[in-house]
PDB file of N, CA and C in Angstrom:
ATOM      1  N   UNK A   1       2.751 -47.358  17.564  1.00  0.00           N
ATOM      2  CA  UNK A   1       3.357 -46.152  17.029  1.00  0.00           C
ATOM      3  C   UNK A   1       2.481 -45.659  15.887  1.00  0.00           C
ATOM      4  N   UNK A   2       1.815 -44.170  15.997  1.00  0.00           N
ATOM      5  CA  UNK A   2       1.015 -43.965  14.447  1.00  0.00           C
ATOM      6  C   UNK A   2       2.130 -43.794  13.011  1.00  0.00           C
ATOM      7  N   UNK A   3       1.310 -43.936  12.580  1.00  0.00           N
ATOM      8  CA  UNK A   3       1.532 -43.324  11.295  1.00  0.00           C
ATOM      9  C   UNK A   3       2.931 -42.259  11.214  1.00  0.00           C
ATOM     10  N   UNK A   4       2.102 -40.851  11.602  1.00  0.00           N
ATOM     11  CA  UNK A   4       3.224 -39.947  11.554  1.00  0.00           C
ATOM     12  C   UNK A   4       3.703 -40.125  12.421  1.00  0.00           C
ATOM     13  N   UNK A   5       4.301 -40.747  13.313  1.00  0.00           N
ATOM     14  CA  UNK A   5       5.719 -41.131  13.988  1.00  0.00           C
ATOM     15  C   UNK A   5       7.022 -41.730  13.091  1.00  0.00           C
ATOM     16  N   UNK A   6       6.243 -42.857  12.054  1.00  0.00           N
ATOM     17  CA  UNK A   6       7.013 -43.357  11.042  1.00  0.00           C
ATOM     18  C   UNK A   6       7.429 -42.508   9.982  1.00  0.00           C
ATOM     19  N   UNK A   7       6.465 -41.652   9.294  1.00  0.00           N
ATOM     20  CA  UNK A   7       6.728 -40.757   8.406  1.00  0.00           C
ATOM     21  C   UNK A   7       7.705 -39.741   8.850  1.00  0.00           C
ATOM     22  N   UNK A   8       7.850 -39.126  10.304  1.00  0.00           N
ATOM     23  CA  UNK A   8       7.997 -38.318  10.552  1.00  0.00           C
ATOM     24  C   UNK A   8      10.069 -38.809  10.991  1.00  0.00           C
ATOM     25  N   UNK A   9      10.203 -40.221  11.605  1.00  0.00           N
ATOM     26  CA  UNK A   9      11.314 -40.814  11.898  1.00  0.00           C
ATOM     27  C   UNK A   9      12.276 -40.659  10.427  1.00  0.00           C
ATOM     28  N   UNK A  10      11.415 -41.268   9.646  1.00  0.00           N
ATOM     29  CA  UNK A  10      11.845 -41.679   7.813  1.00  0.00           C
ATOM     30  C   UNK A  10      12.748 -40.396   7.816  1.00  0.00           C
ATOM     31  N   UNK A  11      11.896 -39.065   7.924  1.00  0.00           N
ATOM     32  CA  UNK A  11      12.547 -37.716   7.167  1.00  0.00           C
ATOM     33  C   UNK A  11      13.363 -37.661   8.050  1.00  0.00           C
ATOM     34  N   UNK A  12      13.345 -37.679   9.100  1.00  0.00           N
ATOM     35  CA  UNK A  12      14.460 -37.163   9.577  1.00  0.00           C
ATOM     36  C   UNK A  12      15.547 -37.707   9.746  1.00  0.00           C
ATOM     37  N   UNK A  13      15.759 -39.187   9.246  1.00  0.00           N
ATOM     38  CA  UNK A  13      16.703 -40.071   8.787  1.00  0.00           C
ATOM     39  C   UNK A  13      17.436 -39.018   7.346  1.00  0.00           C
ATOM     40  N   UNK A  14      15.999 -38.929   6.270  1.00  0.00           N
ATOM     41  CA  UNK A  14      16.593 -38.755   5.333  1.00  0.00           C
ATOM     42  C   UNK A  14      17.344 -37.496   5.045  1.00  0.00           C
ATOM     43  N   UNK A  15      16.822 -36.158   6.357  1.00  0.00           N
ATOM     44  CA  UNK A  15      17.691 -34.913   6.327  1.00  0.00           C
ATOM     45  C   UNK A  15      18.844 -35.621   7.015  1.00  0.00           C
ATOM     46  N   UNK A  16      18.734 -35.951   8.159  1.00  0.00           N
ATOM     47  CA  UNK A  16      20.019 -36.236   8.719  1.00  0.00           C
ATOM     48  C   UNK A  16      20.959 -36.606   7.901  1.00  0.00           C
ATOM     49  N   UNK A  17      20.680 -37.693   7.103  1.00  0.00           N
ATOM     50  CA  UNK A  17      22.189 -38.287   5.798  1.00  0.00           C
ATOM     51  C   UNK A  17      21.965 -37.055   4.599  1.00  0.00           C
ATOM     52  N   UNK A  18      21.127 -36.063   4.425  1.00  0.00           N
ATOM     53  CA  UNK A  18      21.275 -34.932   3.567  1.00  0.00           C
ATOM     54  C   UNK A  18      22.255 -33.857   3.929  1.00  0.00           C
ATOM     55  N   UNK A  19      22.023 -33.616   5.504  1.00  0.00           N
ATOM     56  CA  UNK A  19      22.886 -32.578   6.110  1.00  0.00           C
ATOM     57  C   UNK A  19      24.708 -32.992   6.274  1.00  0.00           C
ATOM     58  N   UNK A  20      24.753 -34.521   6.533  1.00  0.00           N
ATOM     59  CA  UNK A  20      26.057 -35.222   6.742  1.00  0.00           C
ATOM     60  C   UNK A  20      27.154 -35.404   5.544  1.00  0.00           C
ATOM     61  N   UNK A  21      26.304 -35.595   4.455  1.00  0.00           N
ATOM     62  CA  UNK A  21      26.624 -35.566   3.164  1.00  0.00           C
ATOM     63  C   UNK A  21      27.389 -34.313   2.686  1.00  0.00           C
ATOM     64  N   UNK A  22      26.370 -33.267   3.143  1.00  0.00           N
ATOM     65  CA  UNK A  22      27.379 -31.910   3.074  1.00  0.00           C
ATOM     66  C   UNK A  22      28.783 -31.663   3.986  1.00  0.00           C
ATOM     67  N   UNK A  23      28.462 -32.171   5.314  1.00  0.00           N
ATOM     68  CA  UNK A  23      29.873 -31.712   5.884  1.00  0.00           C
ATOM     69  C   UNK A  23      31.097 -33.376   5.280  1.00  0.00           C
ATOM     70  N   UNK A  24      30.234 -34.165   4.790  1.00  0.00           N
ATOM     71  CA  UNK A  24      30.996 -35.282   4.763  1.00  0.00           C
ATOM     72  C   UNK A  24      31.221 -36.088   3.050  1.00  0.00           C
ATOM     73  N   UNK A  25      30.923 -35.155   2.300  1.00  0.00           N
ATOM     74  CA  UNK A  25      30.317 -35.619   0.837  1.00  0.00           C
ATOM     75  C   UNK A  25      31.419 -36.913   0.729  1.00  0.00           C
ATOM     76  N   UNK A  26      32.686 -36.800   1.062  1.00  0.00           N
ATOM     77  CA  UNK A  26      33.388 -38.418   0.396  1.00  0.00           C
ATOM     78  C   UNK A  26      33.023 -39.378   0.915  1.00  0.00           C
ATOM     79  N   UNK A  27      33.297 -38.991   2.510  1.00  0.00           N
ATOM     80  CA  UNK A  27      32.742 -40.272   3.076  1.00  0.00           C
ATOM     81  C   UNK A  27      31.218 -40.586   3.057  1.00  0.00           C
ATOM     82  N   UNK A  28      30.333 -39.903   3.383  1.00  0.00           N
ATOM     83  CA  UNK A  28      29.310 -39.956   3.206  1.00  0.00           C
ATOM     84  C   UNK A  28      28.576 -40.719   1.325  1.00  0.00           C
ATOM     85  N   UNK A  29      29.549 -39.618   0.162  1.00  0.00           N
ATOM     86  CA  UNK A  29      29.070 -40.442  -0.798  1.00  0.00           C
ATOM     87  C   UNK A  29      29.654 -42.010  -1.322  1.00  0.00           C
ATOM     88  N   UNK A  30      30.533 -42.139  -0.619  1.00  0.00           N
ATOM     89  CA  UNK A  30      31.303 -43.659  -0.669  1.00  0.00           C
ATOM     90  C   UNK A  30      30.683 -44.807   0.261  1.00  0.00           C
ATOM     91  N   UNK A  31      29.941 -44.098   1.463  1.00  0.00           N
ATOM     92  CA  UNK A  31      29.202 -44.988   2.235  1.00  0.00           C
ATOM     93  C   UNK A  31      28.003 -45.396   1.375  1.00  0.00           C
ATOM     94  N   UNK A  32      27.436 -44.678   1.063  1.00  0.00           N
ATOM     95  CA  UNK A  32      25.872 -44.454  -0.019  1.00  0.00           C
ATOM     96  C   UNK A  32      26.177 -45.515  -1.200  1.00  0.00           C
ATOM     97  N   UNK A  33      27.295 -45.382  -2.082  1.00  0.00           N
ATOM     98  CA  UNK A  33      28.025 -46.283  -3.229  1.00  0.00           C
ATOM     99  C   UNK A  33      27.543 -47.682  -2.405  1.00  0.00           C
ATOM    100  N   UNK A  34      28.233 -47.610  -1.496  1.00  0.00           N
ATOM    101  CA  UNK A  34      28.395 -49.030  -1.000  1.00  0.00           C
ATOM    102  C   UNK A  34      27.436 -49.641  -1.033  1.00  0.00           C
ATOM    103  N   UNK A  35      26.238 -48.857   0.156  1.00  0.00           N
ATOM    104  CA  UNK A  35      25.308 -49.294   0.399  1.00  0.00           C
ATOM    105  C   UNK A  35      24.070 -49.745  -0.878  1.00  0.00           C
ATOM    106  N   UNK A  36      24.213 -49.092  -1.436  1.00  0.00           N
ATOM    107  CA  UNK A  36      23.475 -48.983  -3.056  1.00  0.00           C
ATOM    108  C   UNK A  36      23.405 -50.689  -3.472  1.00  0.00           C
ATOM    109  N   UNK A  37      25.521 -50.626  -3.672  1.00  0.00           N
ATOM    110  CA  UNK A  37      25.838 -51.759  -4.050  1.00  0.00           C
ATOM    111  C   UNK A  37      25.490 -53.231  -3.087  1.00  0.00           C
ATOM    112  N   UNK A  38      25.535 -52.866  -2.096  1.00  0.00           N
ATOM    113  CA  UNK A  38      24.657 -54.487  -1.216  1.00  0.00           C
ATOM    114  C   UNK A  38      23.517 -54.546  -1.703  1.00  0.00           C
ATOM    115  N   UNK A  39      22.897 -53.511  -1.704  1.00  0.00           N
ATOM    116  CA  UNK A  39      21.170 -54.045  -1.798  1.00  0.00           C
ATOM    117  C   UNK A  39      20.653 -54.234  -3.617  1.00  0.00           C
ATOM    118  N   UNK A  40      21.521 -54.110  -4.369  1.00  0.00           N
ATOM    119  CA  UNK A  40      21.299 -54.294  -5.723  1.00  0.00           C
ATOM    120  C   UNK A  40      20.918 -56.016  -6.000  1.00  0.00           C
ATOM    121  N   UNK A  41      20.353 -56.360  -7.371  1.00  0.00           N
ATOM    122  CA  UNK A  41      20.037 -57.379  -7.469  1.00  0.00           C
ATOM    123  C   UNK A  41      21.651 -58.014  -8.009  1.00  0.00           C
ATOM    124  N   UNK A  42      20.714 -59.093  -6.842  1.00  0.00           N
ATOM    125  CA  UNK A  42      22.112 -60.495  -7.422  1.00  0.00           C
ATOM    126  C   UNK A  42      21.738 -61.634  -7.256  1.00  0.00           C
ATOM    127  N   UNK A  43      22.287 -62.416  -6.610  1.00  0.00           N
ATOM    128  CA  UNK A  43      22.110 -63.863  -6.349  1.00  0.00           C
ATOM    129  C   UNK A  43      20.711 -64.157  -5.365  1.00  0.00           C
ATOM    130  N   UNK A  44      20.752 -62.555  -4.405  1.00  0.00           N
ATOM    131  CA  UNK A  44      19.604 -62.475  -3.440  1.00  0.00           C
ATOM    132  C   UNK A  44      18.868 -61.180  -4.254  1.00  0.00           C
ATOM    133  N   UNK A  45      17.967 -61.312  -4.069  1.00  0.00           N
ATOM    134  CA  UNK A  45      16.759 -59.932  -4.595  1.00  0.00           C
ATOM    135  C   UNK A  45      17.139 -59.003  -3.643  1.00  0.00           C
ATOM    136  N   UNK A  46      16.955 -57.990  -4.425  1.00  0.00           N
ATOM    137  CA  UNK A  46      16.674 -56.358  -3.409  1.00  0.00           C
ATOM    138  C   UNK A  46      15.723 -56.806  -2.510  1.00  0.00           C
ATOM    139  N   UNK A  47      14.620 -57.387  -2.385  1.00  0.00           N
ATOM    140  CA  UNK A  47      13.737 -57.406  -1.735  1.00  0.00           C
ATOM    141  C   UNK A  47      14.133 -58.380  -0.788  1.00  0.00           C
ATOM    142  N   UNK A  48      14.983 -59.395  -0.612  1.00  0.00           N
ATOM    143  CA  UNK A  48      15.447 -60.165  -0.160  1.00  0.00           C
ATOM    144  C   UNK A  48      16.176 -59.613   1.159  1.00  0.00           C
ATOM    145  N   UNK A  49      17.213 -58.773   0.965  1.00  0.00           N
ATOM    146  CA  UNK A  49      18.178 -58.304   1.144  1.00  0.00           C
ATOM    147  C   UNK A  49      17.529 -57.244   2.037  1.00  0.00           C
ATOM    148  N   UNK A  50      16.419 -56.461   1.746  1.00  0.00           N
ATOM    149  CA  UNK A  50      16.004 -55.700   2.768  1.00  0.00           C
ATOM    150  C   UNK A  50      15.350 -56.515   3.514  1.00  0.00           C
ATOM    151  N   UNK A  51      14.887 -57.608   3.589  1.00  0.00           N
ATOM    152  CA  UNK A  51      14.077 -58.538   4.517  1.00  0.00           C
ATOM    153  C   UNK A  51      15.665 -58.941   5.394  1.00  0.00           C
ATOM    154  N   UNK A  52      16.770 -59.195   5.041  1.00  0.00           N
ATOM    155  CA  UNK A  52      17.436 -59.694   6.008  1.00  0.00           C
ATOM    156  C   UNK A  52      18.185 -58.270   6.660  1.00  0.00           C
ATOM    157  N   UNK A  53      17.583 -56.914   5.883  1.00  0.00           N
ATOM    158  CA  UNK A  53      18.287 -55.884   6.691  1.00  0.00           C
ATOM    159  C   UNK A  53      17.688 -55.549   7.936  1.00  0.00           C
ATOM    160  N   UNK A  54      16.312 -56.026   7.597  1.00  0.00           N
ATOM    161  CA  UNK A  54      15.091 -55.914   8.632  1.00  0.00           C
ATOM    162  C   UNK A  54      15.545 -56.500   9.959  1.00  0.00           C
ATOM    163  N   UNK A  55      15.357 -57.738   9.531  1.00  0.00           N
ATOM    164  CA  UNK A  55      15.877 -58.511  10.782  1.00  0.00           C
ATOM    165  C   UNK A  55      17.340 -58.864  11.612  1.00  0.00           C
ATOM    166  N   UNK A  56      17.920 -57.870  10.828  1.00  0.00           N
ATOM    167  CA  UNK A  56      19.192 -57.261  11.480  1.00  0.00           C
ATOM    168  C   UNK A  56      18.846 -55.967  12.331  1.00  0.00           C
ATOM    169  N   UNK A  57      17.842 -55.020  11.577  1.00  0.00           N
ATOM    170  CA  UNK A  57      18.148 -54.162  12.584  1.00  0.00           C
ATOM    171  C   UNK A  57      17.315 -54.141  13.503  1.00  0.00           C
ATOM    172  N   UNK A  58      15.472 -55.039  13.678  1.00  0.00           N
ATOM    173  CA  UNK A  58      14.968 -55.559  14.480  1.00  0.00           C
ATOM    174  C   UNK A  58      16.163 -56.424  15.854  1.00  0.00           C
ATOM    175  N   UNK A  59      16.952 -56.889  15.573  1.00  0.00           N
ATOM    176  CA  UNK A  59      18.078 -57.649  16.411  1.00  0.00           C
ATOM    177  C   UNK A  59      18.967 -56.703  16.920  1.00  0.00           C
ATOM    178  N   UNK A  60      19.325 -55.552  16.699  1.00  0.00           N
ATOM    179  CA  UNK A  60      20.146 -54.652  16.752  1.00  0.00           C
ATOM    180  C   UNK A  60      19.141 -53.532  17.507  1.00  0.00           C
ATOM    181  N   UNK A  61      17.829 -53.742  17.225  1.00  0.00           N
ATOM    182  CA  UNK A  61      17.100 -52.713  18.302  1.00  0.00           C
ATOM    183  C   UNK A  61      17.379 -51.328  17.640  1.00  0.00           C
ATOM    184  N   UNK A  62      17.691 -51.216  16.193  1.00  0.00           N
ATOM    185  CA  UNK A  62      17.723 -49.998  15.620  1.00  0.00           C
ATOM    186  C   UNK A  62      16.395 -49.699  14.681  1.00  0.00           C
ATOM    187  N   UNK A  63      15.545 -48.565  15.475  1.00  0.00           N
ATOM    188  CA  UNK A  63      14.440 -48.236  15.483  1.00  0.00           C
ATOM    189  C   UNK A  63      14.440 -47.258  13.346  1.00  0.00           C
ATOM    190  N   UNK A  64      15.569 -46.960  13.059  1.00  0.00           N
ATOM    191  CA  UNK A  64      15.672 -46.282  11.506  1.00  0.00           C
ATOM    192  C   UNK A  64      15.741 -47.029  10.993  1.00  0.00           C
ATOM    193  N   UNK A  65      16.378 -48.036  10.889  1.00  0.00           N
ATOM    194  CA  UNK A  65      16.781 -49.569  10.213  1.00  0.00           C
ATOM    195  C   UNK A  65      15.458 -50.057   9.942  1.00  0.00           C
ATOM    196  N   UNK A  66      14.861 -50.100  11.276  1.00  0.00           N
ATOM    197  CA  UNK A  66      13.196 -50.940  10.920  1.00  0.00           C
ATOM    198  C   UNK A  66      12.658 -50.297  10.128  1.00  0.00           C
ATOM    199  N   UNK A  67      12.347 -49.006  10.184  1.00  0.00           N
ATOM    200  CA  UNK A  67      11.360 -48.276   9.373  1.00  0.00           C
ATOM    201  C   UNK A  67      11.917 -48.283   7.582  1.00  0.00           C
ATOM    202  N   UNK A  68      13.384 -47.966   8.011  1.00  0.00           N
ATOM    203  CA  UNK A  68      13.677 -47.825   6.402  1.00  0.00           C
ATOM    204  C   UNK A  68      13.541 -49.314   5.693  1.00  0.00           C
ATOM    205  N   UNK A  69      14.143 -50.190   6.185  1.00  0.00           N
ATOM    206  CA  UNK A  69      14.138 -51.194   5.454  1.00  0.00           C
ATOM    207  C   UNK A  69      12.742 -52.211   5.578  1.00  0.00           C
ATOM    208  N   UNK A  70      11.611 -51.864   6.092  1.00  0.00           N
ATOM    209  CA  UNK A  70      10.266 -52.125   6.091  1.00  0.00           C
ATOM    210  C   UNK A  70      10.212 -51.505   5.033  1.00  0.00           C
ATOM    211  N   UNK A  71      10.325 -50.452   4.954  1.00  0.00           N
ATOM    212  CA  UNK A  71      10.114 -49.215   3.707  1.00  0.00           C
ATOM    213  C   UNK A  71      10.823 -50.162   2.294  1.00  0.00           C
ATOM    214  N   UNK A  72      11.802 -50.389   2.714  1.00  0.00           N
ATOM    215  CA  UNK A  72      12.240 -50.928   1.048  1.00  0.00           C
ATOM    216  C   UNK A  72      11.925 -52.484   0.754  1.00  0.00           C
ATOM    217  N   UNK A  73      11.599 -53.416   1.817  1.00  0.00           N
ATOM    218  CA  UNK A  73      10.472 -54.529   1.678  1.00  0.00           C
ATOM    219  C   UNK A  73       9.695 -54.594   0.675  1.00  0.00           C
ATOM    220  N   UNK A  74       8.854 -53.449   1.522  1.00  0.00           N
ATOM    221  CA  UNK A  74       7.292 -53.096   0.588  1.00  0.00           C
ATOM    222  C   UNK A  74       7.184 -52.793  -0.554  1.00  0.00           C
ATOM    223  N   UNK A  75       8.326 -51.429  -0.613  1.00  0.00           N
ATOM    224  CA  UNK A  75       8.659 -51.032  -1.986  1.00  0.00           C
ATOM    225  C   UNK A  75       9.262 -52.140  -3.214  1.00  0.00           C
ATOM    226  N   UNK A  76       9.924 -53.286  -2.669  1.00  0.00           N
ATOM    227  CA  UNK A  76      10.075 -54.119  -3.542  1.00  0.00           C
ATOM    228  C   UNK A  76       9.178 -55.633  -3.709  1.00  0.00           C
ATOM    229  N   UNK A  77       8.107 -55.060  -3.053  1.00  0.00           N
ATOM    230  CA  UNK A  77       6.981 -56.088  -3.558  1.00  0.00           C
ATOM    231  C   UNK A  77       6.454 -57.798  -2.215  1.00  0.00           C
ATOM    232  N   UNK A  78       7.322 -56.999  -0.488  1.00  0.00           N
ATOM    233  CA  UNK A  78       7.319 -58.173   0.069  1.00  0.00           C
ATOM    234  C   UNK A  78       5.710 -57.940   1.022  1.00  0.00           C
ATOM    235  N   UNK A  79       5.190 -59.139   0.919  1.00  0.00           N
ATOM    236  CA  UNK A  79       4.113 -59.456   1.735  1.00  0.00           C
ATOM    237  C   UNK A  79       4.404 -58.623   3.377  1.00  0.00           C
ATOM    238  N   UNK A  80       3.109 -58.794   3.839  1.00  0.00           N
ATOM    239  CA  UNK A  80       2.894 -58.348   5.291  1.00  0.00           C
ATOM    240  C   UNK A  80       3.430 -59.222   6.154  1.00  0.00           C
ATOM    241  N   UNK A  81       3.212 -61.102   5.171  1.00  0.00           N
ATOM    242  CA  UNK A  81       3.750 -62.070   6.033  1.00  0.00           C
ATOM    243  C   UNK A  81       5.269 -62.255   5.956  1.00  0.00           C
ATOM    244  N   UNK A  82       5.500 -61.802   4.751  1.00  0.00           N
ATOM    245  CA  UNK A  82       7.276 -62.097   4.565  1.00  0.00           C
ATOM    246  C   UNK A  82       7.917 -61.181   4.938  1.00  0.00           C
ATOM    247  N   UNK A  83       7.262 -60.101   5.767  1.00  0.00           N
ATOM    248  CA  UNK A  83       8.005 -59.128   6.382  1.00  0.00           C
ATOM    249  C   UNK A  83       8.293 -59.425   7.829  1.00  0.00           C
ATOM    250  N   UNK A  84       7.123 -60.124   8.158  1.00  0.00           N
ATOM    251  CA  UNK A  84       6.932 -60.745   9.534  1.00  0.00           C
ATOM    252  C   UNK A  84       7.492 -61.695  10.048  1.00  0.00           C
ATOM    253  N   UNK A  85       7.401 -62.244   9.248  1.00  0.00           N
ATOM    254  CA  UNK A  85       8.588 -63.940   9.495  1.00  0.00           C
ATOM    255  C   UNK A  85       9.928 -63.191   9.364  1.00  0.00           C
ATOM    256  N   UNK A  86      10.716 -62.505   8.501  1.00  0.00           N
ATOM    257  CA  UNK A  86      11.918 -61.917   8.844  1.00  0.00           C
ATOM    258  C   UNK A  86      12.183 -61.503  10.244  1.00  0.00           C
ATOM    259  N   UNK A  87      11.242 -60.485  10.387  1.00  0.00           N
ATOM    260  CA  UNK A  87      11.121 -60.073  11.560  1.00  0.00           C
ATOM    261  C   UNK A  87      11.740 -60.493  12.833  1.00  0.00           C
ATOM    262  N   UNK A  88      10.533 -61.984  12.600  1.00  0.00           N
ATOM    263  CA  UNK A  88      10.907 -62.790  13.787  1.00  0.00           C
ATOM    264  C   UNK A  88      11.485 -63.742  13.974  1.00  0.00           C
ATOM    265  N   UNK A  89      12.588 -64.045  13.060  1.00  0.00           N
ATOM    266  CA  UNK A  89      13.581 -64.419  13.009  1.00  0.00           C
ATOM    267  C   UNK A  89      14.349 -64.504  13.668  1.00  0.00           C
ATOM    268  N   UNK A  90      14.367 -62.951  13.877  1.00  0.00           N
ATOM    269  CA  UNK A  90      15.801 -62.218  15.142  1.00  0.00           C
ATOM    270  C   UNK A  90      15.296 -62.497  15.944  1.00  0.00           C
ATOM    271  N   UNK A  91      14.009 -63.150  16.851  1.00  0.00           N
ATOM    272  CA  UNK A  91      13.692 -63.489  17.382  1.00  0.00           C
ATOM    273  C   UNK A  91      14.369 -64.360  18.116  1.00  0.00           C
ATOM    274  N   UNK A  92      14.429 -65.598  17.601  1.00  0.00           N
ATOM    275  CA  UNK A  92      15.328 -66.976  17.700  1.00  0.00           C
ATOM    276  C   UNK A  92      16.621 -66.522  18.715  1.00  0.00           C
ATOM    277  N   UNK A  93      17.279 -65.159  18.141  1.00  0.00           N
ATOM    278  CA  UNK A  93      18.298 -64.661  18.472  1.00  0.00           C
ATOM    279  C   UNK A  93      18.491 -63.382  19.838  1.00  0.00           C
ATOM    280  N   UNK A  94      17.383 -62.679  19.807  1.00  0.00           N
ATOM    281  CA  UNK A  94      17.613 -61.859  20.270  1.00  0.00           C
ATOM    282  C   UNK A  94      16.233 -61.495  21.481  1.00  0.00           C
ATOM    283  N   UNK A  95      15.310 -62.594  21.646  1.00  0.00           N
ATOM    284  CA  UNK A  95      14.897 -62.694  22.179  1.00  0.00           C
ATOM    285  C   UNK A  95      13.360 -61.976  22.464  1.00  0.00           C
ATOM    286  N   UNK A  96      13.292 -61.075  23.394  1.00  0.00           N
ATOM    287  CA  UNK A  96      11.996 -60.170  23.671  1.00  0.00           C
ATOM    288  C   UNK A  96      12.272 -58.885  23.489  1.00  0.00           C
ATOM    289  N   UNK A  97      13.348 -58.737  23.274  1.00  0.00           N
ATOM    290  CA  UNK A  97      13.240 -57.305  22.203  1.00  0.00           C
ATOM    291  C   UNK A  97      13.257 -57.455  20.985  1.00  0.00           C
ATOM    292  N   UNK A  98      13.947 -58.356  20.537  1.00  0.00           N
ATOM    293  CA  UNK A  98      13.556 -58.224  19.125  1.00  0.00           C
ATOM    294  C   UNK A  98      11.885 -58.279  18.369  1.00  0.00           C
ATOM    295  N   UNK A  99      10.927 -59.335  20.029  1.00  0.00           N
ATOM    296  CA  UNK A  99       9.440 -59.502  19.493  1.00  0.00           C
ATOM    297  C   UNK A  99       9.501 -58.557  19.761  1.00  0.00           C
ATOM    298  N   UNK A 100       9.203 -57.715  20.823  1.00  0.00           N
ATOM    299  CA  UNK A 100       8.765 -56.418  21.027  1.00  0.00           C
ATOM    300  C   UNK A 100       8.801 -55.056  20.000  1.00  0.00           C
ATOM    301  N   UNK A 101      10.203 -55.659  18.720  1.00  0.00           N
ATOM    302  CA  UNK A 101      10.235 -54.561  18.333  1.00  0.00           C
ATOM    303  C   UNK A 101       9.362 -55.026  17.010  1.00  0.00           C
ATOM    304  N   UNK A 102       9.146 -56.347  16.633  1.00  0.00           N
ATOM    305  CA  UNK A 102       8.084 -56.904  15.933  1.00  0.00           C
ATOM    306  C   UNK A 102       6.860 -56.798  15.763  1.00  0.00           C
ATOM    307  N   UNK A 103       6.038 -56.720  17.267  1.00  0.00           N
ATOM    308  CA  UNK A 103       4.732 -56.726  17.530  1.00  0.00           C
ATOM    309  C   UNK A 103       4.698 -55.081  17.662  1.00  0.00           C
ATOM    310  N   UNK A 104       5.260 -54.293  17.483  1.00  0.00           N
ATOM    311  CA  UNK A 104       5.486 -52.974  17.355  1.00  0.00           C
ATOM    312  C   UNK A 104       5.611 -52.297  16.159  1.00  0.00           C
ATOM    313  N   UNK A 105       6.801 -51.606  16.433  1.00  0.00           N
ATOM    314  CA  UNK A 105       7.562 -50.923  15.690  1.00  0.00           C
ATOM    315  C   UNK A 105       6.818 -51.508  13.849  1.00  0.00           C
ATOM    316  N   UNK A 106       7.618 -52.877  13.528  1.00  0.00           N
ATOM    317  CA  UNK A 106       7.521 -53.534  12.518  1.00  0.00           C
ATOM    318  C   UNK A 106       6.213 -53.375  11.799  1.00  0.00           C
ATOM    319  N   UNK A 107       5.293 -53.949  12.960  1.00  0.00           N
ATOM    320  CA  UNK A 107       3.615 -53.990  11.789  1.00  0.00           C
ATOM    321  C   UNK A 107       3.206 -52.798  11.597  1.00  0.00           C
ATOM    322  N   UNK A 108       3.263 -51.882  12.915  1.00  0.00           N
ATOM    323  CA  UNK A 108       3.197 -50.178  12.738  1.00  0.00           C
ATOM    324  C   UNK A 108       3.626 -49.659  11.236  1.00  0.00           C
ATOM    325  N   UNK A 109       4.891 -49.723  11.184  1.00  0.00           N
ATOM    326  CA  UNK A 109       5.752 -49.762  10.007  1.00  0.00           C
ATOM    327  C   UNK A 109       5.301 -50.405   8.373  1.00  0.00           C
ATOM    328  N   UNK A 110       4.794 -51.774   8.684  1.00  0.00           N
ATOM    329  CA  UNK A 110       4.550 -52.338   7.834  1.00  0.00           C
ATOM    330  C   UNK A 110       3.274 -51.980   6.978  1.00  0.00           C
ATOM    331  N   UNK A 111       2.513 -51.537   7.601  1.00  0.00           N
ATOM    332  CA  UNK A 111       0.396 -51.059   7.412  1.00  0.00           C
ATOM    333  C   UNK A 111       0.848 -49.936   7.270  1.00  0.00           C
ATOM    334  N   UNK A 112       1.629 -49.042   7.699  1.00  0.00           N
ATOM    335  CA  UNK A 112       1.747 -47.633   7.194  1.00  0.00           C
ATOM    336  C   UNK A 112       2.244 -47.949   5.580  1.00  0.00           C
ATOM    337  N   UNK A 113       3.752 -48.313   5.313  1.00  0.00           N
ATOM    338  CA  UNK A 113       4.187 -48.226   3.914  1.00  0.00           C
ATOM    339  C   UNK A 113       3.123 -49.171   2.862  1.00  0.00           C
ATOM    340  N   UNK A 114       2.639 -50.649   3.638  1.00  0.00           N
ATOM    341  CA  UNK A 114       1.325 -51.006   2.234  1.00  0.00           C
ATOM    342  C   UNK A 114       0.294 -50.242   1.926  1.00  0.00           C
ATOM    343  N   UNK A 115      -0.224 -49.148   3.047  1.00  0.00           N
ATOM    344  CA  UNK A 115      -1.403 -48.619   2.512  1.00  0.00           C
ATOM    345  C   UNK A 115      -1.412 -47.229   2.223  1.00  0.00           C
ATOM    346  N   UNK A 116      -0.030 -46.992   2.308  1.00  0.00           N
ATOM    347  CA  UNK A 116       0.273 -44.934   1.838  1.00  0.00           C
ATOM    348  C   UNK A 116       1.430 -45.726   1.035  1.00  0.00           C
ATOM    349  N   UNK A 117       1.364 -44.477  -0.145  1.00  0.00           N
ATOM    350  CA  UNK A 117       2.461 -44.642  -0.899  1.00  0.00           C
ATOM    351  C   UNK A 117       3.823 -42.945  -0.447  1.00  0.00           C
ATOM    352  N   UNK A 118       4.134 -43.552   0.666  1.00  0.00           N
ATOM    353  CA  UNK A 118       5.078 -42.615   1.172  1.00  0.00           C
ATOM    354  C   UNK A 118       6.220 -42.757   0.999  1.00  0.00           C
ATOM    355  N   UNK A 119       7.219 -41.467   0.486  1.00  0.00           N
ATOM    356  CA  UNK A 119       8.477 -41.858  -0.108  1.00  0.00           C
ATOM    357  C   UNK A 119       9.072 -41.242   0.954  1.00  0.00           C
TER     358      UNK A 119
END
C-alpha cells in the first residue's frame, strides 16, 4: 500500500468523525471523552495501549484501526520492532489474516508515520 493510500485513509477517518460529530455532537463527543480516557497514561503507557489497539484491530481486520493506531505507536515513541511483534501477536489468534494484514497494511503504515511527520 503507498504512502498516500495511508495518508489519504487517515483523513478520511478524520473528516468522517468531523462530519459525525456534527450530526452527533453528544454521542459522538462522549465517545471521543471515552476514548481519550483509555488511551491516557496509567498503569499501561499511551504507547502501550496503542500497541495493544494495534493488534486488536490487525485481529479484527480493521484496516482505520491499523493505520490510526500505528499512527499513535509512533507518535508515542514505539520502535518498528515493537510495532511488529504487537502486530503479530494477533497472529497466534487470528491466523493469516491477521499476517497478511501485518506483512502489509502494518509496515506500509509503519515506514510511512517513522519517516513523514504526518498528522
Amino acid at each position: 500500500m503507498e504512502g498516500s493510500m495511508i495518508q489519504q485513509s487517515l483523513q478520511e477517518y478524520k473528516e468522517g468523525v468531523g462530519k459525525l460529530v456534527k450530526q452527533l455532537p453528544d454521542v459522538i463527543g462522549k465517545y471521543n471523552q471515552f476514548t481519550e480516557t483509555c488511551f491516557a497514561e496509567g498503569e499501561l503507557s499511551t504507547k502501550m495501549k496503542h500497541l495493544i489497539a494495534l493488534s486488536l484491530g490487525v485481529y479484527s481486520n480493521d484496516e482505520y484501526c491499523i493505520i490510526y493506531h500505528t499512527k499513535g505507536a509512533v507518535d508515542q515513541g514505539a520502535s518498528e520492532q515493537e510495532i511488529l511483534e504487537a502486530a503479530t501477536v494477533s497472529s497466534a489468534f487470528a491466523g493469516g489474516m491477521a499476517m497478511s494484514q501485518t506483512v502489509t497494511l502494518v509496515q506500509d503504515a509503519c515506514n510511512q508515520f517513522q519517516n513523514r511527520n504526518i498528522h
